[in-house]
C-alpha atoms as a PDB file:
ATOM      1  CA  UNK A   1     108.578  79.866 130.133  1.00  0.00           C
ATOM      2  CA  UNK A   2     104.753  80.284 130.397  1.00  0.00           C
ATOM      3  CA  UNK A   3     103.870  83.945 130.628  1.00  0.00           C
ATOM      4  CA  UNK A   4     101.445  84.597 133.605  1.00  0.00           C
ATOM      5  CA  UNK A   5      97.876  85.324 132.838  1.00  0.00           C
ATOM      6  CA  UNK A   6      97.126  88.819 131.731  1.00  0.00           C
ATOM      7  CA  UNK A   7      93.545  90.146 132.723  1.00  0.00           C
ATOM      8  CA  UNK A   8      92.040  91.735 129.675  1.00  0.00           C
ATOM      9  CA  UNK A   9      89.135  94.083 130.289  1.00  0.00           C
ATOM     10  CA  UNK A  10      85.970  94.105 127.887  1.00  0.00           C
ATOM     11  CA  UNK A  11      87.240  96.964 126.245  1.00  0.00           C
ATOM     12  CA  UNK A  12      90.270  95.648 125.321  1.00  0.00           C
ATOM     13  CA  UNK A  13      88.537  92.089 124.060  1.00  0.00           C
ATOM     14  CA  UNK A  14      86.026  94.464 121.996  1.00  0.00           C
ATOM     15  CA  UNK A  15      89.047  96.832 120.156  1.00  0.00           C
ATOM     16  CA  UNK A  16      91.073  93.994 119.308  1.00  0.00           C
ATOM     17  CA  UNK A  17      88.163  91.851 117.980  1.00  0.00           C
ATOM     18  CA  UNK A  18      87.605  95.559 115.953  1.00  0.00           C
ATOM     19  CA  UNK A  19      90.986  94.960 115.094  1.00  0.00           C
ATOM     20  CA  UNK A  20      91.040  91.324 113.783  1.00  0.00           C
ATOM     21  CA  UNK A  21      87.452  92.029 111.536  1.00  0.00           C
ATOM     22  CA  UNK A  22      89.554  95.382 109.907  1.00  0.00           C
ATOM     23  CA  UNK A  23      92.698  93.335 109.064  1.00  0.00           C
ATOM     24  CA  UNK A  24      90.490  90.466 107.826  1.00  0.00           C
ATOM     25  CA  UNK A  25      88.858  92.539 105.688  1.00  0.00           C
ATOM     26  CA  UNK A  26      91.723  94.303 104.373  1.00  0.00           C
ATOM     27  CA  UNK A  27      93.408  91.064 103.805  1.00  0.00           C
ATOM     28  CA  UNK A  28      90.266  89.897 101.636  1.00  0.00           C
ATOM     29  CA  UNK A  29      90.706  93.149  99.608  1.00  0.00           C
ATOM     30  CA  UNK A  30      94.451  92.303  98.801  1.00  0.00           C
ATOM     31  CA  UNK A  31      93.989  88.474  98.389  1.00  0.00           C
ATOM     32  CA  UNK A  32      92.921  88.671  95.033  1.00  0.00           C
ATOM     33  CA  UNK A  33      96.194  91.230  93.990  1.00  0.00           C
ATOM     34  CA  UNK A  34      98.061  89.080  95.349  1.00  0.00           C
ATOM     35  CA  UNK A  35      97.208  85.370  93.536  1.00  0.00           C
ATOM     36  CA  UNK A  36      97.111  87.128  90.548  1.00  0.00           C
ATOM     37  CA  UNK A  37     100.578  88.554  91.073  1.00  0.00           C
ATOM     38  CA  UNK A  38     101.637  84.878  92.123  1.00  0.00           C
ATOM     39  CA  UNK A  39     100.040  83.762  88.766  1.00  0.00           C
ATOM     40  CA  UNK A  40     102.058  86.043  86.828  1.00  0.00           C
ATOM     41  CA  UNK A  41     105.617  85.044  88.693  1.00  0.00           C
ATOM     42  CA  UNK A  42     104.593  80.870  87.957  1.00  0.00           C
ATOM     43  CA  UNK A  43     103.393  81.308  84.579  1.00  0.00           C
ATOM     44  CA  UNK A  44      99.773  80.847  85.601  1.00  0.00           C
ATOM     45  CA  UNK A  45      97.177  81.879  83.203  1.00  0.00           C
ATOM     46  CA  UNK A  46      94.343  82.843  85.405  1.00  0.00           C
ATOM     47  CA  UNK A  47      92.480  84.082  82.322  1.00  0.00           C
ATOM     48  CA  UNK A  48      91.248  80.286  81.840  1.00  0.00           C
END
């Protein structure tokens, strides 16, 4: 089933694009915790 076409207002487009940049950047801050955690569990040595 399709779901009918919600209008979103340009408030709503502008909070969730807020939204989307914050969780991008948080994601970019992790990303690098979590390879090297990765790398530890696979017996990656990132060191080289």
């Amino acid at each position: 089933m399709i779901a009918p076409a919600v209008p979103i207002r340009p408030a709503g487009v502008d909070a969730l694009k807020r939204l989307q940049a914050e969780t991008a950047a948080e994601l970019d801050a992790l990303l690098p915790a979590i390879l090297d955690k990765e790398d530890i569990r696979t017996g990656i040595d990132s060191t080289s």
